[in-house]
Protein backbone atom coordinates (compact mmCIF):
# COMPACT_ATOMS: atom_id res chain seq x y z
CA UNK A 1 85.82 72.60 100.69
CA UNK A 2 88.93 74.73 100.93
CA UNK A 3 89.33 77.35 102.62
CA UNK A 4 89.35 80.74 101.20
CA UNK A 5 92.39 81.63 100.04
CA UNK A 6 93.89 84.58 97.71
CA UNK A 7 94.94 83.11 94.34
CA UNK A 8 97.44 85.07 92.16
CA UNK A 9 99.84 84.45 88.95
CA UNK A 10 103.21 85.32 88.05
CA UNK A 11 105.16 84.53 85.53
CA UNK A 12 107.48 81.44 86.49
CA UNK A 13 111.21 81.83 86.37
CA UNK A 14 113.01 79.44 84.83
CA UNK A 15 116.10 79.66 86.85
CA UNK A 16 114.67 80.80 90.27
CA UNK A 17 111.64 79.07 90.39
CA UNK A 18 113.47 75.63 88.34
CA UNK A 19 114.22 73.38 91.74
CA UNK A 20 110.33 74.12 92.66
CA UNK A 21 109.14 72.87 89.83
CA UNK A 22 111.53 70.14 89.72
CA UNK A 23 110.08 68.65 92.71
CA UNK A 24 107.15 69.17 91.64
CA UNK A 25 107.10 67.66 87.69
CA UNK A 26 108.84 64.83 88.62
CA UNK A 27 107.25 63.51 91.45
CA UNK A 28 105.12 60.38 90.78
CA UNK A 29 101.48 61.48 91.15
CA UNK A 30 102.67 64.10 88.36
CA UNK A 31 103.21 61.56 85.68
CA UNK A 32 100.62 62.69 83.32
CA UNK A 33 103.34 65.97 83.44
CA UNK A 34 105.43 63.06 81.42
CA UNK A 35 108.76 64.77 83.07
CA UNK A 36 109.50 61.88 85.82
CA UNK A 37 113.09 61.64 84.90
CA UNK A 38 113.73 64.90 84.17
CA UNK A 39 117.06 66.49 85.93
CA UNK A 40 116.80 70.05 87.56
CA UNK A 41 118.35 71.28 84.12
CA UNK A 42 116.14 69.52 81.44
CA UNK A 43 113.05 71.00 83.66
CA UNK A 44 115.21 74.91 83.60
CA UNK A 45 115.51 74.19 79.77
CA UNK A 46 112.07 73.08 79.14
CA UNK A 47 111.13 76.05 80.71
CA UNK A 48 113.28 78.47 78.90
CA UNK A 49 112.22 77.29 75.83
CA UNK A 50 108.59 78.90 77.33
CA UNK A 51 110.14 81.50 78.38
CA UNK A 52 110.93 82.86 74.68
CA UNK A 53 108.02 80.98 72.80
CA UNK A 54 105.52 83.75 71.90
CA UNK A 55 102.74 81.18 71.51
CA UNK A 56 103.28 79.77 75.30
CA UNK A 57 103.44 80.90 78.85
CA UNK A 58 104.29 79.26 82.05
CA UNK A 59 102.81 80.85 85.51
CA UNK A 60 103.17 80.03 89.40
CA UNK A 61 100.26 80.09 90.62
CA UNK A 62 100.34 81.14 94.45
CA UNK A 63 98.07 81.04 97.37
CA UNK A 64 98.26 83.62 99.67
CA UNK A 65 101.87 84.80 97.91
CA UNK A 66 103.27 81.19 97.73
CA UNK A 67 103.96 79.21 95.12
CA UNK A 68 101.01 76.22 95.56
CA UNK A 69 100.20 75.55 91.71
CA UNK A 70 101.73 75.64 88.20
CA UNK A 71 99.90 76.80 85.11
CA UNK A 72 100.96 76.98 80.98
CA UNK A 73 98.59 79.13 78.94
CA UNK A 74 99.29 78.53 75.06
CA UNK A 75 98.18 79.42 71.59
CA UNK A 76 96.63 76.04 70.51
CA UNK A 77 96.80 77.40 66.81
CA UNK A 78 100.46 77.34 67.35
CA UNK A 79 101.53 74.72 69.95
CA UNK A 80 100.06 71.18 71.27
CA UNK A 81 97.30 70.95 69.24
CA UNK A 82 98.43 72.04 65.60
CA UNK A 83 96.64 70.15 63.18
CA UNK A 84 94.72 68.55 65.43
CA UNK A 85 91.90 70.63 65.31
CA UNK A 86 90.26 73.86 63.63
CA UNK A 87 91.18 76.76 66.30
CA UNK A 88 89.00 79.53 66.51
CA UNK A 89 89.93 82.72 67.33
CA UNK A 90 89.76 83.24 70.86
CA UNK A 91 90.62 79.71 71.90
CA UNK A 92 93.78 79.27 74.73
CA UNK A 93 95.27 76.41 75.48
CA UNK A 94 95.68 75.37 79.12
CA UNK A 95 97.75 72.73 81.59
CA UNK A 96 97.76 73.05 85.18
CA UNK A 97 99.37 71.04 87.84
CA UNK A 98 98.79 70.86 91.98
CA UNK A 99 102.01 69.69 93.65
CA UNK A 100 101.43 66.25 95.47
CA UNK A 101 101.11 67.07 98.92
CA UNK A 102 101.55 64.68 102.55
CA UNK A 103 98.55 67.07 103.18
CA UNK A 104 95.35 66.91 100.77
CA UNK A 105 92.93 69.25 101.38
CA UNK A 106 89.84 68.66 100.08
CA UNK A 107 88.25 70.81 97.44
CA UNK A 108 91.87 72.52 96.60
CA UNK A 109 92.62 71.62 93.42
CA UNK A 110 89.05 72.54 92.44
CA UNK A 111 89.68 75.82 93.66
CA UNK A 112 93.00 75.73 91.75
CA UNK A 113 91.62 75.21 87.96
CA UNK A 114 88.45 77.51 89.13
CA UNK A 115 91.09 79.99 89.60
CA UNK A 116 92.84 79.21 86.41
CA UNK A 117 89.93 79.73 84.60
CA UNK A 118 89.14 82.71 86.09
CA UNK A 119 92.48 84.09 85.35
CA UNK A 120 92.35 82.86 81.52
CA UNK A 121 89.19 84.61 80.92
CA UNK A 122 89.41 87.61 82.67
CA UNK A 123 91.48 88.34 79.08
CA UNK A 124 88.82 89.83 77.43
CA UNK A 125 89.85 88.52 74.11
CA UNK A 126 89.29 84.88 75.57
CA UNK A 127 86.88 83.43 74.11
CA UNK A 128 87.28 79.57 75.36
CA UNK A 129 89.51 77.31 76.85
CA UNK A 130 90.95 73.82 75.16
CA UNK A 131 92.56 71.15 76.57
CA UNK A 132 93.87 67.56 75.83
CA UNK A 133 94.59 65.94 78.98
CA UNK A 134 95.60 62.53 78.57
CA UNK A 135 92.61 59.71 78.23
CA UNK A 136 93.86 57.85 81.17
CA UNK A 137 93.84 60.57 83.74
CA UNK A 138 90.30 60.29 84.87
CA UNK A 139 90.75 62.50 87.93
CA UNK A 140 91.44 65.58 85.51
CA UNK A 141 88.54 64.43 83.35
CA UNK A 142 86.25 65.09 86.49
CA UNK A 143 88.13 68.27 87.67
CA UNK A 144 87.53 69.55 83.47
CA UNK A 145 83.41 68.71 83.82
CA UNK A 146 83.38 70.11 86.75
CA UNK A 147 84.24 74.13 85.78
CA UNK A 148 82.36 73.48 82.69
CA UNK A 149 84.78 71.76 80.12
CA UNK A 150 82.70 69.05 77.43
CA UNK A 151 84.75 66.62 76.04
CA UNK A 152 84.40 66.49 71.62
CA UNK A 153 86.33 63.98 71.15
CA UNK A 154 89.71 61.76 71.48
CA UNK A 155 92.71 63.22 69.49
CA UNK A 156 96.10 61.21 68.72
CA UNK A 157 99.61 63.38 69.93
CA UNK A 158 102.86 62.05 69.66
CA UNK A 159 103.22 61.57 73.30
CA UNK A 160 99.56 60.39 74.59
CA UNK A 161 95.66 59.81 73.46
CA UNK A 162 94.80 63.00 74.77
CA UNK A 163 90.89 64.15 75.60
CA UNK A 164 89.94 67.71 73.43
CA UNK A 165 87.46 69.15 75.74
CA UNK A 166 86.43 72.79 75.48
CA UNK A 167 85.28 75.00 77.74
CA UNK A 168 83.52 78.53 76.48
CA UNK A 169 82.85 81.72 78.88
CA UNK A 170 79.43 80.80 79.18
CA UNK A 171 79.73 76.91 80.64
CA UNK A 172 82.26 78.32 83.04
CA UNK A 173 79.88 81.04 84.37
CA UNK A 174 77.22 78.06 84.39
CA UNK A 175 79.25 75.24 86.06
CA UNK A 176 80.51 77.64 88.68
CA UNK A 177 79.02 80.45 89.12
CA UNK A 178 81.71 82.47 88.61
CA UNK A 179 82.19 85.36 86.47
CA UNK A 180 85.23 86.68 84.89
């Protein structure tokens, strides 16, 4: 397991944070990001375009005040899954994404999307968390069950076969013990 370590948010910045993120969307282990051959500018656009959508957020996620993580929170009654499925109120949309690393540590990115979730419900007005990670990426599939996500069902998007999985207040508290 990971050491403990001091997880906060900020907001990302498009322009100051863009190289950063950069590296990180368009290295190969971050393919289910689908950005591979992004330049440094289509990533700055992609996340201006955030940046002034009221239905999405992007966040750095940093360990001990560095950036270590990156994290979109988004209105799934708006974005990504419109149509798709019958949002509820309450519902958020997440994406998260741990920068490859010459160094794994083990249990880290567990701590990372604990963290996220933490963060995502400690909004009150959060009710639960949906996602639609790509069918393929197993690893995220296990990383989802794991904080307390259960899968409903396989959804077609213009880009992948994505997995909706939900996760309420209640399976998080029960998968991890931890309270928001």
């Amino acid at each position: 397991m990971t050491t403990p370590h001091t997880f906060t948010f900020r907001p990302l910045d498009p322009l100051s944070d863009g190289r950063l993120v950069h590296s990180w969307v368009t290295h190969p282990k971050a393919a289910f990001w689908m950005m591979q051959d992004a330049r440094l500018e289509d990533v700055e656009r992609a996340y201006m375009e955030i940046a002034a959508d009221e239905h999405h957020d992007a966040f750095l996620g940093l360990r001990d005040g560095v950036p270590a993580f990156l994290m979109e929170r988004y209105d799934p009654a708006h974005r990504e899954l419109v149509g798709l499925y019958e949002a509820r109120p309450g519902d958020v949309g997440m994406h998260f994404l741990t920068p490859a690393t010459d160094r794994p540590e083990h249990g880290f990115t567990r701590a990372v999307i604990t963290a996220v979730m933490a963060y995502l419900f400690a909004d009150p007005a959060v009710r639960r968390v949906v996602v639609e990670p790509d069918v393929a990426n197993t690893a995220v599939h296990a990383l989802n069950e794991a904080v307390g996500f259960v899968p409903e069902r396989e959804v077609r998007k213009p880009e992948k076969r994505a997995l909706l999985s939900f996760c309420t207040r209640e399976q998080f508290l029960a998968a991890t013990g931890v309270s928001a």
